[in-house]
Protein backbone atom coordinates (compact mmCIF):
# COMPACT_ATOMS: atom_id res chain seq x y z
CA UNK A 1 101.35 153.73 174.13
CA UNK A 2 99.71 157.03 173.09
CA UNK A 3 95.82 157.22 172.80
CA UNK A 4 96.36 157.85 169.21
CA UNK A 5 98.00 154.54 168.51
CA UNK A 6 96.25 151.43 167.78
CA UNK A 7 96.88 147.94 167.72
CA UNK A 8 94.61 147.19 164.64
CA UNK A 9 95.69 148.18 161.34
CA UNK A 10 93.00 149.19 159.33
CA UNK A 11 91.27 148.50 157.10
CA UNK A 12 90.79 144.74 158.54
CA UNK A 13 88.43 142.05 158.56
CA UNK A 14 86.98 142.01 162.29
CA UNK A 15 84.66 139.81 164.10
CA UNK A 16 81.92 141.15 166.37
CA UNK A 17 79.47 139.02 168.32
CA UNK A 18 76.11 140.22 169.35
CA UNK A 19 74.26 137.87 171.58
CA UNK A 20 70.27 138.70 172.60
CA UNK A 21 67.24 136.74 173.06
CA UNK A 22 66.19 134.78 169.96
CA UNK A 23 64.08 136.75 168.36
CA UNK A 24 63.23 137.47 165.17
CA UNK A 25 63.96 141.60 165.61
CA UNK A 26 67.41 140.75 166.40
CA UNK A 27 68.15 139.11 163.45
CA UNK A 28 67.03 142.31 161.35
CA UNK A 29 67.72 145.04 163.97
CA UNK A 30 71.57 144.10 164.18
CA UNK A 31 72.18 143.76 160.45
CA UNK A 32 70.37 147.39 159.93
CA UNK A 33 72.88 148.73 162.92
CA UNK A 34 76.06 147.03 161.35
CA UNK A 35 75.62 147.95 157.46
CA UNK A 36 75.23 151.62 158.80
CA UNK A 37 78.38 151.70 159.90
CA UNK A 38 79.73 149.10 157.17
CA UNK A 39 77.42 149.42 153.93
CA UNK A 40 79.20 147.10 152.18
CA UNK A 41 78.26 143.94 154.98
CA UNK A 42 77.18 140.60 153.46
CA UNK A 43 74.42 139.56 155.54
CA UNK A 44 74.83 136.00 153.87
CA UNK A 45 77.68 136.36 155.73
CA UNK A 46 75.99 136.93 159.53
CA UNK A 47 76.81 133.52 161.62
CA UNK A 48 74.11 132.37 163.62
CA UNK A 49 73.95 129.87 166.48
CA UNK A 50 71.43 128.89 168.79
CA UNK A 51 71.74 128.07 172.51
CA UNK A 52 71.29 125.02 174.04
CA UNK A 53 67.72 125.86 175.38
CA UNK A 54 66.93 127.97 171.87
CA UNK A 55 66.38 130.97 174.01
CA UNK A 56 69.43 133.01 173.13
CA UNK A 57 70.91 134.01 169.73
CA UNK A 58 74.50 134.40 168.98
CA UNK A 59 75.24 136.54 165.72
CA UNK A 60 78.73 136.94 164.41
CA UNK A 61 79.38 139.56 162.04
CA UNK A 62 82.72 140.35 160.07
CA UNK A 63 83.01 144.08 159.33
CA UNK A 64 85.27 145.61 157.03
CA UNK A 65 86.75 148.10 160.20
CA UNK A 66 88.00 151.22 158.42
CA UNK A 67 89.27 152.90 161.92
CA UNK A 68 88.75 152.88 165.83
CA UNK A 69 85.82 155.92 165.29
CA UNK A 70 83.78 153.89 163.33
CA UNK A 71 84.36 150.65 165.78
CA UNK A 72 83.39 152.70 168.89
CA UNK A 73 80.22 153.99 167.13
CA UNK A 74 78.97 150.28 166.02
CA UNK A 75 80.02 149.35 169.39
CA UNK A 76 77.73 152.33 171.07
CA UNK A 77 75.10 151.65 168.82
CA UNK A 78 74.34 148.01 169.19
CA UNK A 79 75.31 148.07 172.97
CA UNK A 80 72.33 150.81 173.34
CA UNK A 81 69.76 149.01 172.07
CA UNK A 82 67.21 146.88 174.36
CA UNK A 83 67.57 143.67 172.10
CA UNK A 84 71.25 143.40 172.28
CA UNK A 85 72.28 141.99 175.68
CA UNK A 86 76.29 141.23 175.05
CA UNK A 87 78.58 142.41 172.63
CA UNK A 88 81.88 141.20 172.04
């Protein structure tokens, strides 16, 4: 498969899950990150779920993706910053 071909059509609904330590920063800093790259985000639409010990947050967020570009730069983005431990 060339680098130019993609197995996501786009535009398309897609899930990404940010997990950090529970904080209340995260919360805010990850919805600021994602509608810059998706202005149109719901937050009321941001999943949230608490580990077992409360420590850790787990934040879902379904973007409108609009191309592989804009994926990689969310993707950059929240991977860069010191709250965000995993993104998936």
């Amino acid at each position: 498969m060339a680098q130019s071909e993609s197995l996501i059509e786009y535009p398309c609904a897609f899930p990404i899950k940010v997990m950090g330590i529970a904080d209340g920063a995260l919360v805010e800093t990850v919805l600021a990150i994602v509608c810059c790259h998706d202005p149109l985000f719901d937050a009321g639409s941001m999943e949230r779920r608490s580990s077992a010990t409360g420590k850790y947050l787990s934040l879902t967020c379904t973007i409108t993706a609009t191309s592989r570009a804009q994926l990689d730069a969310l993707y950059l983005e929240l991977t860069g910053n010191p709250l965000v431990k995993v993104v998936l």
